[in-house]
ModelCIF file with pLDDT and N, C-alpha, C, O atoms, coordinates in Angstrom:
data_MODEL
#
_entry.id   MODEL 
#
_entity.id                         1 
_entity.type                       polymer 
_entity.pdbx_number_of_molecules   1 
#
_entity_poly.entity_id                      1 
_entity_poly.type                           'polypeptide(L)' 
_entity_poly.nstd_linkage                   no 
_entity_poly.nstd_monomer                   no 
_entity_poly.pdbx_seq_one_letter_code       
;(UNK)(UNK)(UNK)(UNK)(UNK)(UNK)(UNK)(UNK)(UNK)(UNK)(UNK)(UNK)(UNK)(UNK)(UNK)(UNK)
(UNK)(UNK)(UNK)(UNK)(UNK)(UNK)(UNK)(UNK)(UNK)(UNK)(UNK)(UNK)(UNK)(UNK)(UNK)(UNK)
(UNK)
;
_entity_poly.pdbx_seq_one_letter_code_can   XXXXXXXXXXXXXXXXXXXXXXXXXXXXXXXXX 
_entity_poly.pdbx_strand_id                 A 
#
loop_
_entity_poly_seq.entity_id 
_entity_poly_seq.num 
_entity_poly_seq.mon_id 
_entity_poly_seq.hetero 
1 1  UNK n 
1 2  UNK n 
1 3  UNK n 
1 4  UNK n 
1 5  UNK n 
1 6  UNK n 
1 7  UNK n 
1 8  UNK n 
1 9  UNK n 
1 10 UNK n 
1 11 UNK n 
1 12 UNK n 
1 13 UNK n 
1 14 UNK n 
1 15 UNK n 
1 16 UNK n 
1 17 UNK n 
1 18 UNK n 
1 19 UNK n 
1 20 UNK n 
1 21 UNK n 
1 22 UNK n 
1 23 UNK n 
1 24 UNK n 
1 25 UNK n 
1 26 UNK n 
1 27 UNK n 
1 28 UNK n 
1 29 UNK n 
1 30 UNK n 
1 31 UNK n 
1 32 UNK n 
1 33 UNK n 
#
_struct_asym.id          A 
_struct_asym.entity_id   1 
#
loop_
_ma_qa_metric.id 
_ma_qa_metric.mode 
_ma_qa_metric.name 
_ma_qa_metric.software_group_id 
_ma_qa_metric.type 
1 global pLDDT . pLDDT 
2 local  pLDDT . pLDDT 
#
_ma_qa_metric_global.metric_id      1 
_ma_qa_metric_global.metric_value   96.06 
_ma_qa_metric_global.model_id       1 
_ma_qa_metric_global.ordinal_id     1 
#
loop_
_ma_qa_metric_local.label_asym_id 
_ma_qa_metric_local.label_comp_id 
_ma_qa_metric_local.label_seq_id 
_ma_qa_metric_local.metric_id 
_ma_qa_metric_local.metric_value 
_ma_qa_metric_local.model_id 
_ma_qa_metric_local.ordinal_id 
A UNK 1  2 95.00 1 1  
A UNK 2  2 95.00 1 2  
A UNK 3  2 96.00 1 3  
A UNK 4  2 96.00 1 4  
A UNK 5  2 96.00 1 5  
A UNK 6  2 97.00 1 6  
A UNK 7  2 97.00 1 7  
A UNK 8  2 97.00 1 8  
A UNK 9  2 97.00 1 9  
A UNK 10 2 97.00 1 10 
A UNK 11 2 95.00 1 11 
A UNK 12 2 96.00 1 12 
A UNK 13 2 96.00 1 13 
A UNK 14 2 95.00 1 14 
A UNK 15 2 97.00 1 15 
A UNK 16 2 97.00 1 16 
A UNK 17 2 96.00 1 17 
A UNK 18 2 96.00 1 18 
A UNK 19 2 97.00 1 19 
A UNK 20 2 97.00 1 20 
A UNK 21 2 97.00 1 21 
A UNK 22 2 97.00 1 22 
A UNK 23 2 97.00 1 23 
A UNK 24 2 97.00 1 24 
A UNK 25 2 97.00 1 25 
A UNK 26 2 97.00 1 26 
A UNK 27 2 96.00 1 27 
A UNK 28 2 95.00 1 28 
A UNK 29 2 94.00 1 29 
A UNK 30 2 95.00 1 30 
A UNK 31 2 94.00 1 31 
A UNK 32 2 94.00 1 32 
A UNK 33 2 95.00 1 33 
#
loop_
_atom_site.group_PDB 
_atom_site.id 
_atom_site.type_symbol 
_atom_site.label_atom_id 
_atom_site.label_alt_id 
_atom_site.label_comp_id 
_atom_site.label_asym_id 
_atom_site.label_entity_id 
_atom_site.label_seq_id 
_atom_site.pdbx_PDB_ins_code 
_atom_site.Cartn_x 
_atom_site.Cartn_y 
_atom_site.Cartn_z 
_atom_site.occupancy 
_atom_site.B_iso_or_equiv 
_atom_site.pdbx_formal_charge 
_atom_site.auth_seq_id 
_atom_site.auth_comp_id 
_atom_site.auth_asym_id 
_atom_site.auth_atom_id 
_atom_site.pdbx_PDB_model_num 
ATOM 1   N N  . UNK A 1 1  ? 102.684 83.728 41.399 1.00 95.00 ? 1  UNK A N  1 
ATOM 2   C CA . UNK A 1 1  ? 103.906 83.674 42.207 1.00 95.00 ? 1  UNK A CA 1 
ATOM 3   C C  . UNK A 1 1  ? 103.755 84.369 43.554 1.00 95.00 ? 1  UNK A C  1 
ATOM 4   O O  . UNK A 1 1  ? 104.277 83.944 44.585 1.00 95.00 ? 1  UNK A O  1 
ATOM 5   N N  . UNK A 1 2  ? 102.782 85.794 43.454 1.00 95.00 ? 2  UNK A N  1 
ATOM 6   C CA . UNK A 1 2  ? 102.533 86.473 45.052 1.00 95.00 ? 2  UNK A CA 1 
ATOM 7   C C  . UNK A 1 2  ? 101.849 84.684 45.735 1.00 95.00 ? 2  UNK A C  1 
ATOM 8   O O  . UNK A 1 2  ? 102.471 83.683 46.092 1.00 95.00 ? 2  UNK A O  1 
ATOM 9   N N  . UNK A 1 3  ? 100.780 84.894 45.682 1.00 96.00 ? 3  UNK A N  1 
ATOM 10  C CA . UNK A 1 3  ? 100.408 83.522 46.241 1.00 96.00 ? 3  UNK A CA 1 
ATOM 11  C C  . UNK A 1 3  ? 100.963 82.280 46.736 1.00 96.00 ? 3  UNK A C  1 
ATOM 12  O O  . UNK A 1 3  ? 100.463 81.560 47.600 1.00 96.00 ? 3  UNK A O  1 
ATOM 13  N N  . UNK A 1 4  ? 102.475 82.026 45.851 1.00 96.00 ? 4  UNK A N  1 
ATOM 14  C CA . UNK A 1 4  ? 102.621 80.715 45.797 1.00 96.00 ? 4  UNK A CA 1 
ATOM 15  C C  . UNK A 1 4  ? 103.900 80.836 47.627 1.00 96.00 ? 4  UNK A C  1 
ATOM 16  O O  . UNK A 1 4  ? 104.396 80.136 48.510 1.00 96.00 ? 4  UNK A O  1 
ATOM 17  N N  . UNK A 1 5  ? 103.752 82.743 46.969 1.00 96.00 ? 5  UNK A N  1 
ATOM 18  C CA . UNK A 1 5  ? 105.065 83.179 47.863 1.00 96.00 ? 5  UNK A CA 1 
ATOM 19  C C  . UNK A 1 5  ? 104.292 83.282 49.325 1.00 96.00 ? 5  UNK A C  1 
ATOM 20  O O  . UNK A 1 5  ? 104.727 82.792 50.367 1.00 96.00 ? 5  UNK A O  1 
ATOM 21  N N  . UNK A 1 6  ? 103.133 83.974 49.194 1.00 97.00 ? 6  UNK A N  1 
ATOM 22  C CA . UNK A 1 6  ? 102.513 84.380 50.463 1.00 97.00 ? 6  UNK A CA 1 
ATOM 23  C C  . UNK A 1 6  ? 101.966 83.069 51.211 1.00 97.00 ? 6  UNK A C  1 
ATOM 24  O O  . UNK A 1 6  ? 101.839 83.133 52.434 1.00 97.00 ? 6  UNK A O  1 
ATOM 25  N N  . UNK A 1 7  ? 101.664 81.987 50.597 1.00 97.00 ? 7  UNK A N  1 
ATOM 26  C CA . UNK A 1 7  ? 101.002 80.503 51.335 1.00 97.00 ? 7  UNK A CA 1 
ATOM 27  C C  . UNK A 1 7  ? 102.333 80.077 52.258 1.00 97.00 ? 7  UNK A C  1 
ATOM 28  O O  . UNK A 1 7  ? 102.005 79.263 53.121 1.00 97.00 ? 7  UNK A O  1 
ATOM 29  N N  . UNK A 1 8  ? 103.687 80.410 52.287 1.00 97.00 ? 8  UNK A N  1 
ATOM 30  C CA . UNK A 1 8  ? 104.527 79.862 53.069 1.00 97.00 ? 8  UNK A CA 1 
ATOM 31  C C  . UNK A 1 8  ? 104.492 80.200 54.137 1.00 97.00 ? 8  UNK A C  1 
ATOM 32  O O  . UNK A 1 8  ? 105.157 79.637 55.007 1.00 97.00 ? 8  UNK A O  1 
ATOM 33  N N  . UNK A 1 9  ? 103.501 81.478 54.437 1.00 97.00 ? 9  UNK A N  1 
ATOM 34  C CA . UNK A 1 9  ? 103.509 82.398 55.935 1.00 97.00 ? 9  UNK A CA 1 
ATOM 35  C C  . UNK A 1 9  ? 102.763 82.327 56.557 1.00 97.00 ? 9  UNK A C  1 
ATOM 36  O O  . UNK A 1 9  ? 102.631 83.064 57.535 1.00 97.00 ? 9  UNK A O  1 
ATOM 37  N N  . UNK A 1 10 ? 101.524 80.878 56.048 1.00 97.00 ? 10 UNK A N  1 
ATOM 38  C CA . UNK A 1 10 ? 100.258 80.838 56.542 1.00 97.00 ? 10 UNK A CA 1 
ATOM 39  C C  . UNK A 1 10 ? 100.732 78.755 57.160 1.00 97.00 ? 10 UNK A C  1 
ATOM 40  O O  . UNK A 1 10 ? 101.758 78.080 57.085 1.00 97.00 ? 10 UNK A O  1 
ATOM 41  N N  . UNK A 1 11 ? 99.630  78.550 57.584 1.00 95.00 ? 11 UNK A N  1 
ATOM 42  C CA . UNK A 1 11 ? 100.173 77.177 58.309 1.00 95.00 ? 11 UNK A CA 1 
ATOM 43  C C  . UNK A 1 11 ? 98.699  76.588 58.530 1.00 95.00 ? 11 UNK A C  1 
ATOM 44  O O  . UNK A 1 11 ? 98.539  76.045 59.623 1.00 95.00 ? 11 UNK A O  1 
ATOM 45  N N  . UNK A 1 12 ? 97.790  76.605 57.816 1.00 96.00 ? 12 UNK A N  1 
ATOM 46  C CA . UNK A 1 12 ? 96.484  75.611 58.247 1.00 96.00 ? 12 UNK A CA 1 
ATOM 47  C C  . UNK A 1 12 ? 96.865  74.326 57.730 1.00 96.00 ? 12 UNK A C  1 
ATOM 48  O O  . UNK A 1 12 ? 95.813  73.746 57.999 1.00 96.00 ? 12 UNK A O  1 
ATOM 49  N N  . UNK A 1 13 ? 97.607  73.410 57.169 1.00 96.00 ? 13 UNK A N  1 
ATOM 50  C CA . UNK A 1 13 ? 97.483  72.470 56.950 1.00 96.00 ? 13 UNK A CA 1 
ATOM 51  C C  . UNK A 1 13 ? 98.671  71.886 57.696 1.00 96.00 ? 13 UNK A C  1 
ATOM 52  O O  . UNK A 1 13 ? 98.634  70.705 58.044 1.00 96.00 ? 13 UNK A O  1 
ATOM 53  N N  . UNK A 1 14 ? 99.611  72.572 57.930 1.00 95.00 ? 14 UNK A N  1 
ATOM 54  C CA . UNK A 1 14 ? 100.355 71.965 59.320 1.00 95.00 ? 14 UNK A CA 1 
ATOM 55  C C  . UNK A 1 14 ? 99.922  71.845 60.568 1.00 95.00 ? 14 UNK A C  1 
ATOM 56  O O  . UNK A 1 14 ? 100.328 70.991 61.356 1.00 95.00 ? 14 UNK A O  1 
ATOM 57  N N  . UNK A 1 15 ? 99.123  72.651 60.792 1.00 97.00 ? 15 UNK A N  1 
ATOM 58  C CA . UNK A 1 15 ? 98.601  73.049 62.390 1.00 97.00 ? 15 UNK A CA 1 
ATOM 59  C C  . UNK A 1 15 ? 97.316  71.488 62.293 1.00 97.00 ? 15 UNK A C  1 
ATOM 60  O O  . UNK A 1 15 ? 96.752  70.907 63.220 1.00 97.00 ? 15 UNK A O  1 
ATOM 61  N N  . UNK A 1 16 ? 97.283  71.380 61.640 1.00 97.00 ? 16 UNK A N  1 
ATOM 62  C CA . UNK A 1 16 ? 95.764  69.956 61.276 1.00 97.00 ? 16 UNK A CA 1 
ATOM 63  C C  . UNK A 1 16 ? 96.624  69.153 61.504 1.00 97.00 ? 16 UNK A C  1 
ATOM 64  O O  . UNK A 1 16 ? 96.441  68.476 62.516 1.00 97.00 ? 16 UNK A O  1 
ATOM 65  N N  . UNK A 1 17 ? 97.819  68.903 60.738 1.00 96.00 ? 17 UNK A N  1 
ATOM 66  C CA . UNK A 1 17 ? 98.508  67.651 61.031 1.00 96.00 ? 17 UNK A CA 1 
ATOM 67  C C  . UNK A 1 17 ? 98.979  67.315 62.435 1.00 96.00 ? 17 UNK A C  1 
ATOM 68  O O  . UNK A 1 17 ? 98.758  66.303 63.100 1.00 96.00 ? 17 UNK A O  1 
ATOM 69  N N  . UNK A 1 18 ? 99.645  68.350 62.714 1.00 96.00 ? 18 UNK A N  1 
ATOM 70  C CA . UNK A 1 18 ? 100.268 67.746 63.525 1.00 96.00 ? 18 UNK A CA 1 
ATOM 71  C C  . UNK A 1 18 ? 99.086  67.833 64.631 1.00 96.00 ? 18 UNK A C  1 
ATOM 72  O O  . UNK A 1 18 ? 99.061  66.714 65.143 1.00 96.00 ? 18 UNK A O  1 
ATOM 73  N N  . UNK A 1 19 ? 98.281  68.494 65.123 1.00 97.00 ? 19 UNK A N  1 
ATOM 74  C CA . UNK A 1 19 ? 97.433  68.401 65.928 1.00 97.00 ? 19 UNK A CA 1 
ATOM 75  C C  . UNK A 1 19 ? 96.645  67.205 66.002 1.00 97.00 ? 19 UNK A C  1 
ATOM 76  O O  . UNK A 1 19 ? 96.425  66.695 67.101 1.00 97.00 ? 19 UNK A O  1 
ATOM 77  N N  . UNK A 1 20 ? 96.087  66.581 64.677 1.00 97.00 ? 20 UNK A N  1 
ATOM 78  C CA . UNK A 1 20 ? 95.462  65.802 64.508 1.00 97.00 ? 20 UNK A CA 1 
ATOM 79  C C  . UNK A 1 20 ? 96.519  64.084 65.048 1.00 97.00 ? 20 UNK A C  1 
ATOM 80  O O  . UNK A 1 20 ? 95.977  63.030 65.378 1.00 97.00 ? 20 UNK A O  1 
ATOM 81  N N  . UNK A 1 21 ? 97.849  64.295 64.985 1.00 97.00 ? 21 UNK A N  1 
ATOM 82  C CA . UNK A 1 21 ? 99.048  63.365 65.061 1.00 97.00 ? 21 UNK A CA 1 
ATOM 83  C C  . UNK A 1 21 ? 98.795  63.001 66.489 1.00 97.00 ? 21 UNK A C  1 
ATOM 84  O O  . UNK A 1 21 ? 98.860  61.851 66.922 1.00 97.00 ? 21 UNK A O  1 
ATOM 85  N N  . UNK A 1 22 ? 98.445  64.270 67.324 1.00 97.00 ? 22 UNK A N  1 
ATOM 86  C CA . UNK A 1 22 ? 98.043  63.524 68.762 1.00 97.00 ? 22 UNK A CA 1 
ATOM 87  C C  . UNK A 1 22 ? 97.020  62.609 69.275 1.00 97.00 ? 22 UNK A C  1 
ATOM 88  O O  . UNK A 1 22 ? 97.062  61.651 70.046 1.00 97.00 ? 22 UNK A O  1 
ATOM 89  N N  . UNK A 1 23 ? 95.875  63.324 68.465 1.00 97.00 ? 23 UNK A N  1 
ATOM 90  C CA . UNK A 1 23 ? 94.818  62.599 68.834 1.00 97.00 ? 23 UNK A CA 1 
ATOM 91  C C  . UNK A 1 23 ? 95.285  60.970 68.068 1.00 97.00 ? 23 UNK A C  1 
ATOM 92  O O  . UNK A 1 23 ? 94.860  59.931 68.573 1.00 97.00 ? 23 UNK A O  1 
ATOM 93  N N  . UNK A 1 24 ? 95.816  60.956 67.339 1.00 97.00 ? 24 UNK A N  1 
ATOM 94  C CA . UNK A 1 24 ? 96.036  59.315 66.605 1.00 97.00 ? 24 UNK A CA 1 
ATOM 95  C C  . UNK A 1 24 ? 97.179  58.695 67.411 1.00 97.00 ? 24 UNK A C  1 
ATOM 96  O O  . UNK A 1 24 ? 97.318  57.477 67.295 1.00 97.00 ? 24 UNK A O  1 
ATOM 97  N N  . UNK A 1 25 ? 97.928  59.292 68.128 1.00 97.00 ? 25 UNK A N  1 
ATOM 98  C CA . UNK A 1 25 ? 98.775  59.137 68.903 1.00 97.00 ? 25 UNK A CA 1 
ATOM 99  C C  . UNK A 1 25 ? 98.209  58.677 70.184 1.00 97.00 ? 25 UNK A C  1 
ATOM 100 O O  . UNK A 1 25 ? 98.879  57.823 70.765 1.00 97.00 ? 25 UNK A O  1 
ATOM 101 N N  . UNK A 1 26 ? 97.106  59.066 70.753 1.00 97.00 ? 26 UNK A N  1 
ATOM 102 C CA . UNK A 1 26 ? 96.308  58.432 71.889 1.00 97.00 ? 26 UNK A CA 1 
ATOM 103 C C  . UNK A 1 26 ? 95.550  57.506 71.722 1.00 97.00 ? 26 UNK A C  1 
ATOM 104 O O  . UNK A 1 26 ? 95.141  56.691 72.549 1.00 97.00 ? 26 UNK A O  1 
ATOM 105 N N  . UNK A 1 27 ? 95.248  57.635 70.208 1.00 96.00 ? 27 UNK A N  1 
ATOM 106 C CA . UNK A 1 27 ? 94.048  56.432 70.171 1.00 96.00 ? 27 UNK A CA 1 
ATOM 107 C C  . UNK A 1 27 ? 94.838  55.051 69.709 1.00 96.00 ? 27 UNK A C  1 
ATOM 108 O O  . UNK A 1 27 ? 94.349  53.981 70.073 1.00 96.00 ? 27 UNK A O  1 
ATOM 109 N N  . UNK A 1 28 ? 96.165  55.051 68.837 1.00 95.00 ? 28 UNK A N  1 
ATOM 110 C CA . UNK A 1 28 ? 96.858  53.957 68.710 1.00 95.00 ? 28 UNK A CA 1 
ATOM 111 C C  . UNK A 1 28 ? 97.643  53.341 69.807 1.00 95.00 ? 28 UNK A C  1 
ATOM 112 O O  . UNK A 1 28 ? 97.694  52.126 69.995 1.00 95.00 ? 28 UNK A O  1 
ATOM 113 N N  . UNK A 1 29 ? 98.369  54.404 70.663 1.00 94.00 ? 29 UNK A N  1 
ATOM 114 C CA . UNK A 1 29 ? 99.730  53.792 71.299 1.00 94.00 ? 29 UNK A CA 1 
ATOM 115 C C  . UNK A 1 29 ? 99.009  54.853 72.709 1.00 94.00 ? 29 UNK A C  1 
ATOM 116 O O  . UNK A 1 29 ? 99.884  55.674 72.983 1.00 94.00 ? 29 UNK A O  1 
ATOM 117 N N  . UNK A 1 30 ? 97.870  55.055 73.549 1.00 95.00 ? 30 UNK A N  1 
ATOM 118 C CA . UNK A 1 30 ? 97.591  55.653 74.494 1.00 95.00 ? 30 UNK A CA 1 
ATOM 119 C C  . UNK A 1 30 ? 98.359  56.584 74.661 1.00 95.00 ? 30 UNK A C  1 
ATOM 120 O O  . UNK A 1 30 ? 98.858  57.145 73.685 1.00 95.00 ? 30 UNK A O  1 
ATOM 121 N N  . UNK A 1 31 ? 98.688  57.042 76.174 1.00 94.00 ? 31 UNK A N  1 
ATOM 122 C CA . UNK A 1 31 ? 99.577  57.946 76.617 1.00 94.00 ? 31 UNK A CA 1 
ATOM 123 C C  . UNK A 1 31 ? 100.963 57.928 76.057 1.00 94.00 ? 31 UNK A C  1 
ATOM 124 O O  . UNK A 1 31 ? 101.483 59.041 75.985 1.00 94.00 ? 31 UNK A O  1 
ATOM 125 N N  . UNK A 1 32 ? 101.427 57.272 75.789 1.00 94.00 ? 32 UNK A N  1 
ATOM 126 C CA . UNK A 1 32 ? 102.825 57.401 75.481 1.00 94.00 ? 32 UNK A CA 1 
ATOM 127 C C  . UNK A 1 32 ? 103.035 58.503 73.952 1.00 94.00 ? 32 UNK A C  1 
ATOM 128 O O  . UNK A 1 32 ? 103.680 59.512 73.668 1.00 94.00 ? 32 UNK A O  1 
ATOM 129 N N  . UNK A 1 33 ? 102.003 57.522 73.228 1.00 95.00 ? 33 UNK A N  1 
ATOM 130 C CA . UNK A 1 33 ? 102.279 57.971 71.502 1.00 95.00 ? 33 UNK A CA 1 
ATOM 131 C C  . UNK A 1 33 ? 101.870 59.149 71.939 1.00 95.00 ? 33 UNK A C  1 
ATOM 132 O O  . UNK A 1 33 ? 101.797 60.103 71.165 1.00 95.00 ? 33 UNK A O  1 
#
C-alpha cells in the first residue's frame, strides 16, 4: 500500500506519453497536430 501510495507522486509514464503524443502529432497531422 506505501508503494501503491507513493507511485502517484512520481510521473515517468505520463511524461513518455504525452511527450511521445507530440512527436506522433508531427509525424501524422505535421505542424498543426
Amino acid at each position: 500500500p506505501l508503494a501503491l501510495l507513493a507511485s502517484t507522486l512520481l510521473a515517468q509514464r505520463s511524461l513518455y506519453e504525452h511527450v511521445a503524443a507530440v512527436a506522433e502529432g508531427l509525424e501524422k497531422d505535421g505542424l498543426h497536430g
